[in-house]
PDB file of N, CA and C in Angstrom:
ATOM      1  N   UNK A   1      -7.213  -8.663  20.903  1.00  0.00           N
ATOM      2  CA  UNK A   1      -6.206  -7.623  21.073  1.00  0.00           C
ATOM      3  C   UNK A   1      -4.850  -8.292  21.254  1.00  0.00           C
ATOM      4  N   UNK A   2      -3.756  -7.546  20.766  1.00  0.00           N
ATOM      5  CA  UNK A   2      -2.335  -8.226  20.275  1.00  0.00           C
ATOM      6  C   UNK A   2      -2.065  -8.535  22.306  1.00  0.00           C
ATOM      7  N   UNK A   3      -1.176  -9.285  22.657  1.00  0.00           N
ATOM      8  CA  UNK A   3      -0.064  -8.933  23.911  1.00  0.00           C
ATOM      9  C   UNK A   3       0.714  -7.994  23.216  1.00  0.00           C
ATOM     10  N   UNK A   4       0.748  -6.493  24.121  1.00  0.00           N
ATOM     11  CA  UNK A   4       1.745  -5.895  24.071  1.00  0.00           C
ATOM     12  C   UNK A   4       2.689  -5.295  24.980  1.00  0.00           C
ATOM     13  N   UNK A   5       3.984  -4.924  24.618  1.00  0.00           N
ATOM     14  CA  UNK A   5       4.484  -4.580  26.392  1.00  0.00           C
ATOM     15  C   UNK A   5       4.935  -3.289  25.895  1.00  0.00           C
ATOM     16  N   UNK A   6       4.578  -2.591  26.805  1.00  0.00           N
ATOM     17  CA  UNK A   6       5.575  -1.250  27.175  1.00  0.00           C
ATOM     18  C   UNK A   6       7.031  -1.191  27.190  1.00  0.00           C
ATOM     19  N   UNK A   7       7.604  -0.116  25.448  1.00  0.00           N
ATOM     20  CA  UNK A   7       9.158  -0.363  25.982  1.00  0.00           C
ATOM     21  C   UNK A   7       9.660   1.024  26.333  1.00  0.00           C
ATOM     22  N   UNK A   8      10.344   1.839  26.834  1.00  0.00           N
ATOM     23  CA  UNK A   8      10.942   2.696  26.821  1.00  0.00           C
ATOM     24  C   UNK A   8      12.102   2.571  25.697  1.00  0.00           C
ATOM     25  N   UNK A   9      12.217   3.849  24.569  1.00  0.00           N
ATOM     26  CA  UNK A   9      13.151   3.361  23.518  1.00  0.00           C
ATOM     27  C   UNK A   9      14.583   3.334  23.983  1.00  0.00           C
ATOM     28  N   UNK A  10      14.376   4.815  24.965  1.00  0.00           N
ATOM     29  CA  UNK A  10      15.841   4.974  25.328  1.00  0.00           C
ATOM     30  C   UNK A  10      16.591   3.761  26.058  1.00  0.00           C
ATOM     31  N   UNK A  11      15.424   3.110  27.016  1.00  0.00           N
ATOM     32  CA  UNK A  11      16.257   2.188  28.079  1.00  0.00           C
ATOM     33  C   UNK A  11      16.789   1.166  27.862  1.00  0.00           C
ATOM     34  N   UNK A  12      18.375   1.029  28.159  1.00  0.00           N
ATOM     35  CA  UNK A  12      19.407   0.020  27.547  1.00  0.00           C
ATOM     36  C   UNK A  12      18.683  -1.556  28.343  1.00  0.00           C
ATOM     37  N   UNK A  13      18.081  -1.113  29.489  1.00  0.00           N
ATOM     38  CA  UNK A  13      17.724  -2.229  30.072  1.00  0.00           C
ATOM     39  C   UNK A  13      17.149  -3.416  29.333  1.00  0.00           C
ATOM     40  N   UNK A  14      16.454  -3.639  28.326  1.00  0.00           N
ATOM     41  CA  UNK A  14      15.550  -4.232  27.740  1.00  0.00           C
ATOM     42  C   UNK A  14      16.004  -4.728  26.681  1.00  0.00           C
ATOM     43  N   UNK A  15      16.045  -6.894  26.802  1.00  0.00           N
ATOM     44  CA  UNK A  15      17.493  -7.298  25.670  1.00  0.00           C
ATOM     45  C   UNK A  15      16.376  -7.142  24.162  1.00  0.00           C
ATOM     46  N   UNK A  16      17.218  -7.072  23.775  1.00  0.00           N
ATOM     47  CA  UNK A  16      16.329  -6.685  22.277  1.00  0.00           C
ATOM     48  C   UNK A  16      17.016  -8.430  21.594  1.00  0.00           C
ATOM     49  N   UNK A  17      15.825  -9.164  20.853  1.00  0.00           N
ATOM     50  CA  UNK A  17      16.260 -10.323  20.696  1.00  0.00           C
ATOM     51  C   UNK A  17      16.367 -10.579  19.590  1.00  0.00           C
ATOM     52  N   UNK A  18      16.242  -9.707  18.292  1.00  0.00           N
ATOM     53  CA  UNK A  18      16.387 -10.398  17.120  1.00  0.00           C
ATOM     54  C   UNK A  18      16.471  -9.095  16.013  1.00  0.00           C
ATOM     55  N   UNK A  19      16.756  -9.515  14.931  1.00  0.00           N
ATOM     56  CA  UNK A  19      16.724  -8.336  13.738  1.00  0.00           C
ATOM     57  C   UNK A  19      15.402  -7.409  13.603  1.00  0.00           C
ATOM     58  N   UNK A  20      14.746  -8.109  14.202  1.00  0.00           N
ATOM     59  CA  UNK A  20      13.167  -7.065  13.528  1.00  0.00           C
ATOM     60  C   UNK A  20      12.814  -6.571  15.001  1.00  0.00           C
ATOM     61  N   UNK A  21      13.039  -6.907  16.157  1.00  0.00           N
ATOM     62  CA  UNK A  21      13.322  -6.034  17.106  1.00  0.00           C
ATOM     63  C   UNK A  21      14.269  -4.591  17.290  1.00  0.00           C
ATOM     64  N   UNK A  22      15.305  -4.975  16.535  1.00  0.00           N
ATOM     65  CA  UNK A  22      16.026  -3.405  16.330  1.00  0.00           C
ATOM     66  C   UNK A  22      15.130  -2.849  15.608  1.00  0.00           C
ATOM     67  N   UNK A  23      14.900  -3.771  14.523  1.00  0.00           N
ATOM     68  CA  UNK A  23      14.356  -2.354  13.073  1.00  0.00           C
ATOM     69  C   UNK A  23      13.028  -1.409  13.744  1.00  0.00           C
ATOM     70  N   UNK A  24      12.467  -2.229  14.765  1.00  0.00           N
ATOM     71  CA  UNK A  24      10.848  -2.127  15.132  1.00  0.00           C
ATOM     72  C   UNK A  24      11.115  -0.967  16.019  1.00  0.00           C
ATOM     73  N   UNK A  25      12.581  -0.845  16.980  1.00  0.00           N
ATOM     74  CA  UNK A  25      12.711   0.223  17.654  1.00  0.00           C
ATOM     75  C   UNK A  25      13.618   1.347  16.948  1.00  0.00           C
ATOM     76  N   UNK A  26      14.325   1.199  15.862  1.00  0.00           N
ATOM     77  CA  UNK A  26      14.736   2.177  14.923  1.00  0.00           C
ATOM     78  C   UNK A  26      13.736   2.846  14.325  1.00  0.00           C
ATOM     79  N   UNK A  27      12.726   2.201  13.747  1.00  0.00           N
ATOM     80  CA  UNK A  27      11.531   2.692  12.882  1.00  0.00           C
ATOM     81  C   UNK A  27      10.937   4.038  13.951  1.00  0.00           C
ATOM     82  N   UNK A  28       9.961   3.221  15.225  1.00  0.00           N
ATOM     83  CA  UNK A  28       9.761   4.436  15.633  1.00  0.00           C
ATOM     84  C   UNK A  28      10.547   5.610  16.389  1.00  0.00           C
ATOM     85  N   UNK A  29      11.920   5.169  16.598  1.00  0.00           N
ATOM     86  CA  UNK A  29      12.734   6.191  16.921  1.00  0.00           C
ATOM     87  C   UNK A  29      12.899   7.370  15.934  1.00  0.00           C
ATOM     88  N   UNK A  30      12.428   7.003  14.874  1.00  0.00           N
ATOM     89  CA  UNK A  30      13.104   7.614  13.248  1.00  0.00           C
ATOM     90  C   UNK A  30      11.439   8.660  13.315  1.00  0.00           C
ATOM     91  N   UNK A  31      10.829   7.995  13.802  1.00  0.00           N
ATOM     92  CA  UNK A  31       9.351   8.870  13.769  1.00  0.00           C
ATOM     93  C   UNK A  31       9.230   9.903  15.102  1.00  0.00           C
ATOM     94  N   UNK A  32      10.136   9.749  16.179  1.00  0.00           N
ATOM     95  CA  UNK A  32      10.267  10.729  17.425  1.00  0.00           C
ATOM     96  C   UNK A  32       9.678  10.237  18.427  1.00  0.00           C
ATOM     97  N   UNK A  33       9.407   8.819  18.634  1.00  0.00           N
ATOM     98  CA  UNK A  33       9.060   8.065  19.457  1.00  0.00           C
ATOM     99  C   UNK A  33       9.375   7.791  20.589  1.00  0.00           C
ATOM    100  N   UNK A  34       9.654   7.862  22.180  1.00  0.00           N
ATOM    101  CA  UNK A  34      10.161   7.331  22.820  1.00  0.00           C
ATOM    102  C   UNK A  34      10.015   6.271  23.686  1.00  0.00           C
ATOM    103  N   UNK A  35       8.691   5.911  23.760  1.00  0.00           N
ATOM    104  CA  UNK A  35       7.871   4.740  23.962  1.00  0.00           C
ATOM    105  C   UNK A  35       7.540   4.141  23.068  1.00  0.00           C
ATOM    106  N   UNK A  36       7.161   3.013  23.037  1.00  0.00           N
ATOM    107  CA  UNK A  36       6.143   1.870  21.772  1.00  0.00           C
ATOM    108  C   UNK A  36       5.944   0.854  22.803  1.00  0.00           C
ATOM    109  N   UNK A  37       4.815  -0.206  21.925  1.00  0.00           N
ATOM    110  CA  UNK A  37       4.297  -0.922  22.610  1.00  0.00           C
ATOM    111  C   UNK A  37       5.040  -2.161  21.170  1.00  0.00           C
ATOM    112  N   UNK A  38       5.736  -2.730  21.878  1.00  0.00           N
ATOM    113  CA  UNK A  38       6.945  -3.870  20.970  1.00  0.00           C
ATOM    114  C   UNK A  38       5.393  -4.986  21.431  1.00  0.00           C
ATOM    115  N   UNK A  39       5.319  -5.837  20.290  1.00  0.00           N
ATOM    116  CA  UNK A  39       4.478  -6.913  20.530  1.00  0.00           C
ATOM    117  C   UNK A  39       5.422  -7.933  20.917  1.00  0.00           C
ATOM    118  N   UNK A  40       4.851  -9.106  21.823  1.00  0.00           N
ATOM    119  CA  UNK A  40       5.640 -10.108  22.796  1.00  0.00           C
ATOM    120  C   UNK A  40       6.001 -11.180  21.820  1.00  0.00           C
ATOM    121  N   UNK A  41       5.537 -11.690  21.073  1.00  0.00           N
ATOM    122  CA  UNK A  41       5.184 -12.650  19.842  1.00  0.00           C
ATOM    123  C   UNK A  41       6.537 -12.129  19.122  1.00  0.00           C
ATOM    124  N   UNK A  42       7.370 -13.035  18.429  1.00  0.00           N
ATOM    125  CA  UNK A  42       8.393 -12.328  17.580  1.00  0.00           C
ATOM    126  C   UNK A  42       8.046 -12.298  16.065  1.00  0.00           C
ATOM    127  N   UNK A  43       6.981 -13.193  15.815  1.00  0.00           N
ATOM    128  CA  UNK A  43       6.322 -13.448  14.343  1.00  0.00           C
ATOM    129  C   UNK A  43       5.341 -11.900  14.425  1.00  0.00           C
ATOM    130  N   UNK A  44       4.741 -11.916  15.488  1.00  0.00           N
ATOM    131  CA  UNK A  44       4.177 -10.185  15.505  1.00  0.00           C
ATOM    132  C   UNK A  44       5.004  -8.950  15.005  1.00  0.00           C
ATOM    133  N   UNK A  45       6.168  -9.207  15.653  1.00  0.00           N
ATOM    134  CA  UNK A  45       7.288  -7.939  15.928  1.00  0.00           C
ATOM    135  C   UNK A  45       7.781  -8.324  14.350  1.00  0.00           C
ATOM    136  N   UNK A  46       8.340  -9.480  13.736  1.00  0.00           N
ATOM    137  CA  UNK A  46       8.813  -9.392  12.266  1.00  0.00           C
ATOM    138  C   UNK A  46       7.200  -8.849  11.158  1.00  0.00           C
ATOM    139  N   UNK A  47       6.317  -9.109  11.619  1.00  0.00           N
ATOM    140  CA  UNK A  47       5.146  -8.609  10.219  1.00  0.00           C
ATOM    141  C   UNK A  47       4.596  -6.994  10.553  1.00  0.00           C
ATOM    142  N   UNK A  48       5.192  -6.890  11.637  1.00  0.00           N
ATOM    143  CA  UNK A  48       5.027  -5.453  11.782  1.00  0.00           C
ATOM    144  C   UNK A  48       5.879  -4.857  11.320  1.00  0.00           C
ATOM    145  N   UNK A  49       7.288  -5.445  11.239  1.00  0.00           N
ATOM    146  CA  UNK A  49       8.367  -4.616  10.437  1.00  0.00           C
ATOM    147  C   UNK A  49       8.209  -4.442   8.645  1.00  0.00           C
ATOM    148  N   UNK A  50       7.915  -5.805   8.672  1.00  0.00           N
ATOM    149  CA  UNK A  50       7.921  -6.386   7.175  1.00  0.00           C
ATOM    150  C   UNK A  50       6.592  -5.692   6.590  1.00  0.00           C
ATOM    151  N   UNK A  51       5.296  -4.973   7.329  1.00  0.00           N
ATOM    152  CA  UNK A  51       4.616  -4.497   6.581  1.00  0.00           C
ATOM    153  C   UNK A  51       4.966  -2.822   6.366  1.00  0.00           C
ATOM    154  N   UNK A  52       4.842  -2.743   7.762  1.00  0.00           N
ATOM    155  CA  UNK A  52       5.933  -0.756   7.797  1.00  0.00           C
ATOM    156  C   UNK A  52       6.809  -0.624   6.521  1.00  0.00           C
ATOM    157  N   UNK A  53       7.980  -1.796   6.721  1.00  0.00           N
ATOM    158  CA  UNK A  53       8.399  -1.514   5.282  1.00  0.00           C
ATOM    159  C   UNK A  53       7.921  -1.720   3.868  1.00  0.00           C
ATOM    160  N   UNK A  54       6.875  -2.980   3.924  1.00  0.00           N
ATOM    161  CA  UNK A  54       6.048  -2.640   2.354  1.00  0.00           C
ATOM    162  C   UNK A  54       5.283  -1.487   1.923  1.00  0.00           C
ATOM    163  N   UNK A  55       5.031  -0.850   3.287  1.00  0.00           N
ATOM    164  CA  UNK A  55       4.076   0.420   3.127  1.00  0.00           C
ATOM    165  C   UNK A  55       4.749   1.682   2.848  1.00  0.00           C
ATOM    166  N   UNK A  56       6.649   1.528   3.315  1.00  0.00           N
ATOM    167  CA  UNK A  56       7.582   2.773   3.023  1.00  0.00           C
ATOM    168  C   UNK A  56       7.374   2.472   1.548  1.00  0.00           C
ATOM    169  N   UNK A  57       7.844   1.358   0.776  1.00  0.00           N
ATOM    170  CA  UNK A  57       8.280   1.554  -0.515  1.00  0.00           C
ATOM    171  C   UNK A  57       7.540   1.301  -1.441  1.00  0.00           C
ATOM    172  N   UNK A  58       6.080   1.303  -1.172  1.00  0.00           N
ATOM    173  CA  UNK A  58       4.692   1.472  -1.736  1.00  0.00           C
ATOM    174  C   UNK A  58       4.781   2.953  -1.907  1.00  0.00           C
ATOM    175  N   UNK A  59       4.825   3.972  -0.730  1.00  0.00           N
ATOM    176  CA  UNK A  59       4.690   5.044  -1.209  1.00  0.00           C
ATOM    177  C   UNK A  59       5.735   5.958  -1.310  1.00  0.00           C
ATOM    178  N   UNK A  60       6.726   5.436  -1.374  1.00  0.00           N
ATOM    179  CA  UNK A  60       8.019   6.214  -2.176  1.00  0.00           C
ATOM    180  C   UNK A  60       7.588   5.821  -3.619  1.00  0.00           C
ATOM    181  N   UNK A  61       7.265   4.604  -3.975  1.00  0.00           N
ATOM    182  CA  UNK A  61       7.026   4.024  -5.242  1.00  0.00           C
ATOM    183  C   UNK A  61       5.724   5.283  -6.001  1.00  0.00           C
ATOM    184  N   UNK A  62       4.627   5.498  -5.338  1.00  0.00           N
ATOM    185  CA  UNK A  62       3.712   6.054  -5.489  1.00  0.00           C
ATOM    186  C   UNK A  62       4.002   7.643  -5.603  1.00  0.00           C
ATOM    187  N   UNK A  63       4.812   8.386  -4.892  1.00  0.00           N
ATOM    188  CA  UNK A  63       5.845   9.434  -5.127  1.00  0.00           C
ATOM    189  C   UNK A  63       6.035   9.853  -6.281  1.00  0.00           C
ATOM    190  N   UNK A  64       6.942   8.661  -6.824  1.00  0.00           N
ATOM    191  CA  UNK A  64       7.976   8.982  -7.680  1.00  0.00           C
ATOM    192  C   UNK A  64       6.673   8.708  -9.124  1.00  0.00           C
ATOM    193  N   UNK A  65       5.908   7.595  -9.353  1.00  0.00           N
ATOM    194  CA  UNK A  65       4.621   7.719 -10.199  1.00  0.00           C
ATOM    195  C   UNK A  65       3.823   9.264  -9.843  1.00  0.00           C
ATOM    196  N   UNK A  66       4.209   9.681  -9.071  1.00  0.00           N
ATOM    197  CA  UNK A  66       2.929  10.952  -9.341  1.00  0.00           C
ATOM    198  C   UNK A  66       3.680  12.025  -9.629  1.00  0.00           C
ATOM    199  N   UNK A  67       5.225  12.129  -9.452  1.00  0.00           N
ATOM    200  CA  UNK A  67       6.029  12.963 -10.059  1.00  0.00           C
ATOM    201  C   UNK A  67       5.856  13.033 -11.179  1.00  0.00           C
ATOM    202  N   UNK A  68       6.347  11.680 -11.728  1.00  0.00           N
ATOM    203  CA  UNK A  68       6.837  11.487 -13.459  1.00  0.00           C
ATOM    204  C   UNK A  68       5.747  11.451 -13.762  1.00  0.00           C
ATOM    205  N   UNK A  69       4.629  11.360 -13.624  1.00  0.00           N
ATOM    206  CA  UNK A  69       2.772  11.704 -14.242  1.00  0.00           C
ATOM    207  C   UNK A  69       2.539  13.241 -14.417  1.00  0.00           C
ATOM    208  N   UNK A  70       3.166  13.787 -13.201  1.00  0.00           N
ATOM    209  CA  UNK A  70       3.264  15.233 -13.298  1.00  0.00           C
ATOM    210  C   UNK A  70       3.852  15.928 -14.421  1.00  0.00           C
ATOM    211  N   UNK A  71       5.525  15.735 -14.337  1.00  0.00           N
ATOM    212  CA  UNK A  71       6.701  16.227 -14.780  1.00  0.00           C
ATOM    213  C   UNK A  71       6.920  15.523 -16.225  1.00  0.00           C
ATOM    214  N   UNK A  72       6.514  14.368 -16.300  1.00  0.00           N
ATOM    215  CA  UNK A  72       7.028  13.486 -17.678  1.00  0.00           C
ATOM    216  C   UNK A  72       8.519  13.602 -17.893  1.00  0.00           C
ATOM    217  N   UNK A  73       9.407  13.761 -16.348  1.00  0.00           N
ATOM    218  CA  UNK A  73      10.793  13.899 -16.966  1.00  0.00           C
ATOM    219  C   UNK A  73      10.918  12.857 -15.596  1.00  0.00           C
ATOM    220  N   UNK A  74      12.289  11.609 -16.293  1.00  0.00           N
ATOM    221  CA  UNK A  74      12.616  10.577 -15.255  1.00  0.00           C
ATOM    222  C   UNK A  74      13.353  11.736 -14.106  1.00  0.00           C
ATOM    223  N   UNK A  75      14.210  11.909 -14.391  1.00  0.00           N
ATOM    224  CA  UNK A  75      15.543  13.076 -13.898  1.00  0.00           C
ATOM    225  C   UNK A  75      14.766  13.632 -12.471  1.00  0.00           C
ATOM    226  N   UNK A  76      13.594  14.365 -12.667  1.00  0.00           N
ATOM    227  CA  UNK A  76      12.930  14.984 -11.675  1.00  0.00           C
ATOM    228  C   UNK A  76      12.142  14.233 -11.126  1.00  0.00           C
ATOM    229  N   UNK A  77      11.603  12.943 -11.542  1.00  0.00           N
ATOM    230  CA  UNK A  77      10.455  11.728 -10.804  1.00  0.00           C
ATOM    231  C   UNK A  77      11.593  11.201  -9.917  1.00  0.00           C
ATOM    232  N   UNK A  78      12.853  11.338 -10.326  1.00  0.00           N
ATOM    233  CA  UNK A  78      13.943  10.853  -9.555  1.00  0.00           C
ATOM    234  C   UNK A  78      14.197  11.739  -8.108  1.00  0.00           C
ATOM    235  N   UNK A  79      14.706  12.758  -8.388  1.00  0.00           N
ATOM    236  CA  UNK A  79      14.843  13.950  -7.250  1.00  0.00           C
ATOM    237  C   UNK A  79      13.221  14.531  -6.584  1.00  0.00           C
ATOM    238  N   UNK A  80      12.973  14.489  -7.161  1.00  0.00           N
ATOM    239  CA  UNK A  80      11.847  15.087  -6.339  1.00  0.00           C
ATOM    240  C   UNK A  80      11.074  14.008  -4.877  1.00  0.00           C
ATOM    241  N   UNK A  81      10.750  12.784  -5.678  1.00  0.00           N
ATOM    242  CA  UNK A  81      10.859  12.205  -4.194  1.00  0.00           C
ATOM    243  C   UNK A  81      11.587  12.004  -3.065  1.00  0.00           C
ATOM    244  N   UNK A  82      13.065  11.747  -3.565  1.00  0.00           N
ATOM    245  CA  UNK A  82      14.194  11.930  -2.684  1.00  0.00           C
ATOM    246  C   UNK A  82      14.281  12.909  -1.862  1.00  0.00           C
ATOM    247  N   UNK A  83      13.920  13.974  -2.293  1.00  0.00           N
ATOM    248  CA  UNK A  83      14.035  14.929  -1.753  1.00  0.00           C
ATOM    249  C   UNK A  83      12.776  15.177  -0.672  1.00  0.00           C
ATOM    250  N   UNK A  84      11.505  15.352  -1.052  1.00  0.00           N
ATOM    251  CA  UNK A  84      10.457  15.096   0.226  1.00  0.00           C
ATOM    252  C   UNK A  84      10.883  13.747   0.922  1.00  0.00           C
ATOM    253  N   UNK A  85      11.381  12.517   0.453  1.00  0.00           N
ATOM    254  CA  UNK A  85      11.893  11.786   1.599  1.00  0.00           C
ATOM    255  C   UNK A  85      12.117  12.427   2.534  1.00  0.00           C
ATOM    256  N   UNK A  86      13.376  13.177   2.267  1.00  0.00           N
ATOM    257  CA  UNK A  86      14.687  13.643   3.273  1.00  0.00           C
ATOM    258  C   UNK A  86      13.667  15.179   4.068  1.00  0.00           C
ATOM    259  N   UNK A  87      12.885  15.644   3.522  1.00  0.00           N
ATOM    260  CA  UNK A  87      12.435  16.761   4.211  1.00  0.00           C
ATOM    261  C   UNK A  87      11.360  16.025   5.464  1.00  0.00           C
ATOM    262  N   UNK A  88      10.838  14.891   4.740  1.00  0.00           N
ATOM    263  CA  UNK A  88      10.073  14.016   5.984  1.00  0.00           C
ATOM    264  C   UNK A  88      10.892  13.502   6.741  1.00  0.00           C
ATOM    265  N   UNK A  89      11.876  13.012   6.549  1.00  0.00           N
ATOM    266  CA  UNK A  89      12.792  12.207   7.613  1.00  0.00           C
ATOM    267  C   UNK A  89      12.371  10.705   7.678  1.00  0.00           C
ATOM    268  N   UNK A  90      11.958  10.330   6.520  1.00  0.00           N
ATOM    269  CA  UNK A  90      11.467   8.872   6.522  1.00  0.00           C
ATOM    270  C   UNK A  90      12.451   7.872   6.216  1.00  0.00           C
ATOM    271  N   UNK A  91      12.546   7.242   6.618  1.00  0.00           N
ATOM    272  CA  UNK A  91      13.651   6.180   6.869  1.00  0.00           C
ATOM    273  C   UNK A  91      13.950   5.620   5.344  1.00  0.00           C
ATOM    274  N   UNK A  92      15.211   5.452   4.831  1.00  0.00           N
ATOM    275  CA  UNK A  92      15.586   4.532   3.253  1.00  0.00           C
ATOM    276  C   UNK A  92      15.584   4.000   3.888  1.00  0.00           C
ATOM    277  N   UNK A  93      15.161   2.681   3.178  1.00  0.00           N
ATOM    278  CA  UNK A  93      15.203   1.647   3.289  1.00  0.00           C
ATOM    279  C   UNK A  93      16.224   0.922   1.814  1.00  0.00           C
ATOM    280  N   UNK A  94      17.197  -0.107   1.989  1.00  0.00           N
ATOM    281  CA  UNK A  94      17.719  -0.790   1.422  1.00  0.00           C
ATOM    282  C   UNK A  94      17.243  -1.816   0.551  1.00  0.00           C
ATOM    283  N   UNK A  95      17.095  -1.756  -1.194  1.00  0.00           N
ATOM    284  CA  UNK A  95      16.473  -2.408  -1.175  1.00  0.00           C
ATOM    285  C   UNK A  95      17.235  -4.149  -1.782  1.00  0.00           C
TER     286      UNK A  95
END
């Protein structure tokens, strides 16, 4: 079982130490989170980010293939995922 610690998202108290520590408490803030359990390990805390995000743009990717399989029009394989994005509230990611 991982070490994990209890964070409160809101509490400023707690130094956040690196890039994949923000993203790790943005991510589940973005999901309505106000607790998580941040792993202590920082190689933990970066492959937890780094997979969350292979798994966002796997299935935005997978989306937009089952649109244009659907629709056979780019135009709408385009909007149509975008758009359930934004009705889920799932985080863009930059790519």
């Amino acid at each position: 079982m991982p070490n994990l610690s209890m964070m409160p998202l809101l509490d400023h108290r707690k130094d956040i130490n690196s890039r994949f520590e923000v993203q790790f408490v943005l991510f589940a803030q973005a999901n309505g989170q106000k607790m998580a359990w941040l792993p202590q390990q920082p190689v933990e805390v970066s492959r937890t980010v780094n997979e969350y995000k292979k798994y966002l743009r796997d299935l935005r990717r997978q989306l937009h293939d089952t649109y244009f399989r659907h629709t056979l029009d780019q135009a709408q394989a385009e909007r149509l995922p975008a758009e359930a994005w934004r009705k889920l509230s799932s985080p863009i990611l930059k790519e």
